[in-house]
PDB file of N, CA and C in Angstrom:
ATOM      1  N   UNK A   1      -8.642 -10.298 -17.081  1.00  0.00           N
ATOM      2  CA  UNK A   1      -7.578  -9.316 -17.329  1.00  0.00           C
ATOM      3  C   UNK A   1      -7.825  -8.048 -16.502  1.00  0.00           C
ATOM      4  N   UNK A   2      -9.029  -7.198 -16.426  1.00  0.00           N
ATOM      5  CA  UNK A   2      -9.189  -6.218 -15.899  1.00  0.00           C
ATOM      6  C   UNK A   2      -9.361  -6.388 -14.358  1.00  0.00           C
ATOM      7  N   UNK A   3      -9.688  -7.814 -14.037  1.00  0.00           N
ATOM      8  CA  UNK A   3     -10.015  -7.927 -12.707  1.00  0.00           C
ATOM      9  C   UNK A   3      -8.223  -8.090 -11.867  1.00  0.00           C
ATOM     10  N   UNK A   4      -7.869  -8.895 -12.927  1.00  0.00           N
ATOM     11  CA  UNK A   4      -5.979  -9.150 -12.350  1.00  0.00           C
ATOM     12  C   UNK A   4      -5.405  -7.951 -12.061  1.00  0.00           C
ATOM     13  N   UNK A   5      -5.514  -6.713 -13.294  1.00  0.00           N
ATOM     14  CA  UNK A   5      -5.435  -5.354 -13.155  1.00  0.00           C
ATOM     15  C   UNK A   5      -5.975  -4.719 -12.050  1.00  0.00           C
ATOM     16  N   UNK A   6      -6.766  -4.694 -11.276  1.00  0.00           N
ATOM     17  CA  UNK A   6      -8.029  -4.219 -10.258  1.00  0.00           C
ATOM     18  C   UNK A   6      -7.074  -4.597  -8.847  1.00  0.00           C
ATOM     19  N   UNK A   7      -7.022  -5.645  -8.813  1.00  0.00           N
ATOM     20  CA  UNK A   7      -6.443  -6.563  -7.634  1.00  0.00           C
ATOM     21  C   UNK A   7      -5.018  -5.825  -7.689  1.00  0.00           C
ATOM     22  N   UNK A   8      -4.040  -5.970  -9.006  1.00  0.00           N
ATOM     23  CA  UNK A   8      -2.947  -5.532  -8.989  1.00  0.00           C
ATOM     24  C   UNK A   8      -2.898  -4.284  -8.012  1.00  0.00           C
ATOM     25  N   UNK A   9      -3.397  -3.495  -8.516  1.00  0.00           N
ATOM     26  CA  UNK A   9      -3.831  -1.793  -8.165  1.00  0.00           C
ATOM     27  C   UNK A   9      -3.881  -2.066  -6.507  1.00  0.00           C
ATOM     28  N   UNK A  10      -4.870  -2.781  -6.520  1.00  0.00           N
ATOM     29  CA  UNK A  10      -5.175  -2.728  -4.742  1.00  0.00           C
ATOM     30  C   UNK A  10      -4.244  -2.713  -4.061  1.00  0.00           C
ATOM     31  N   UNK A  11      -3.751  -3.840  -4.324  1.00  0.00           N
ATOM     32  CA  UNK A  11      -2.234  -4.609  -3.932  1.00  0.00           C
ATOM     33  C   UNK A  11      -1.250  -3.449  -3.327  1.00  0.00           C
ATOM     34  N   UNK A  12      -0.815  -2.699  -4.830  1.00  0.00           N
ATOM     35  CA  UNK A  12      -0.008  -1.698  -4.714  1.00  0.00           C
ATOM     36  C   UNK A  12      -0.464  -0.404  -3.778  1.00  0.00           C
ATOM     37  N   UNK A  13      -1.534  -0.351  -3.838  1.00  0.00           N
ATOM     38  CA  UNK A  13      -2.001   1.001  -2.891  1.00  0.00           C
ATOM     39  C   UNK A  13      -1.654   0.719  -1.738  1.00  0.00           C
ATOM     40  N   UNK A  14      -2.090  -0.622  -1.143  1.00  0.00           N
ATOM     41  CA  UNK A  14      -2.157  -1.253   0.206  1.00  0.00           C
ATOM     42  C   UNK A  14      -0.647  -1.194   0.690  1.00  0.00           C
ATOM     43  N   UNK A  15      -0.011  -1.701   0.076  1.00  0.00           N
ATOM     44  CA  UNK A  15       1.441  -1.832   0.400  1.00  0.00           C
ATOM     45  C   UNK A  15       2.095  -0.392   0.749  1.00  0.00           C
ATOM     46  N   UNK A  16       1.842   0.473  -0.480  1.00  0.00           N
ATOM     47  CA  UNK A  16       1.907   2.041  -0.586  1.00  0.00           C
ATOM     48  C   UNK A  16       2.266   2.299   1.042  1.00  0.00           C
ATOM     49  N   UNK A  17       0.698   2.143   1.190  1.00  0.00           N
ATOM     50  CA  UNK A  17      -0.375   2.928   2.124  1.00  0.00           C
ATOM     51  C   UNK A  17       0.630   2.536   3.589  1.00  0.00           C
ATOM     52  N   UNK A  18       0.738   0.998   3.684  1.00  0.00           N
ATOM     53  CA  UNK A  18       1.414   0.428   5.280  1.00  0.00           C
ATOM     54  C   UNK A  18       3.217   0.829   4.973  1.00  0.00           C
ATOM     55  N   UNK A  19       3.657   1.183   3.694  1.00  0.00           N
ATOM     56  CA  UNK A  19       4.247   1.783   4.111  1.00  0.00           C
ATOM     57  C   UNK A  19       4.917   3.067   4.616  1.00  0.00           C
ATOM     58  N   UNK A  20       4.215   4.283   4.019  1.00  0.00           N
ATOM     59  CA  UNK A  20       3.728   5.146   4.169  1.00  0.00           C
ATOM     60  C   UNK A  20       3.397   4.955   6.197  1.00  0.00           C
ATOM     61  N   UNK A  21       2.466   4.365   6.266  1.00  0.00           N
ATOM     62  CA  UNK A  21       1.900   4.081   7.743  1.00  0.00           C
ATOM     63  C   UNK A  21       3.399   3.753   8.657  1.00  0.00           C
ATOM     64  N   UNK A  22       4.555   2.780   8.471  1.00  0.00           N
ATOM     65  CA  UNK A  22       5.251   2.216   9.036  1.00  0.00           C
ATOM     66  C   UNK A  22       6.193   3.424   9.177  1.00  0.00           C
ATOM     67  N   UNK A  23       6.797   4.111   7.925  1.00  0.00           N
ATOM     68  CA  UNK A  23       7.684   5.425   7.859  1.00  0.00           C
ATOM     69  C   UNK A  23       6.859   6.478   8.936  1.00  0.00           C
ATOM     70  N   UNK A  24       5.460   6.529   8.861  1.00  0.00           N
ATOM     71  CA  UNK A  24       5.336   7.792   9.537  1.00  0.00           C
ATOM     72  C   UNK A  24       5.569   6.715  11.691  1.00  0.00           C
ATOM     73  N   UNK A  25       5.292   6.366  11.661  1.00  0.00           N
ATOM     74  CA  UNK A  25       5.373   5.409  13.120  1.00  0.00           C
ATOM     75  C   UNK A  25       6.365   5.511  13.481  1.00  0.00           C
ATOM     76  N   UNK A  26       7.221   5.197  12.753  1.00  0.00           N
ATOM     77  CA  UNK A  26       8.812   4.904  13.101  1.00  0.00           C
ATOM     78  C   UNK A  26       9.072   6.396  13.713  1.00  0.00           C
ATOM     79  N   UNK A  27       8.606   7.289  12.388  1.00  0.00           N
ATOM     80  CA  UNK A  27       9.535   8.759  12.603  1.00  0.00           C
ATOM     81  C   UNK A  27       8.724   8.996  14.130  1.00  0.00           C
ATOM     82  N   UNK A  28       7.785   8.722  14.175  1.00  0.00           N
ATOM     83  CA  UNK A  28       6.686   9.508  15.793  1.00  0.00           C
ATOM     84  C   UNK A  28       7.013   8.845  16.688  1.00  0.00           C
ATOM     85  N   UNK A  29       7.547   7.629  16.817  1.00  0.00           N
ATOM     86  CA  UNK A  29       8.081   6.770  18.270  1.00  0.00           C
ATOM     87  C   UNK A  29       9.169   7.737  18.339  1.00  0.00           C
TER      88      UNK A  29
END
């Protein structure tokens, strides 16, 4: 349970994070 939770989390940061990464790229090209 806490580990599914753990992974979940990651998951979501990661995704966050590249998109966050992709929005700022786009705007700087």
């Amino acid at each position: 349970e806490d580990l599914e939770g753990g992974i979940r989390n990651v998951l979501l940061a990661f995704a966050g994070v590249a998109g966050v990464g992709a929005g700022l790229a786009y705007l700087i090209r």
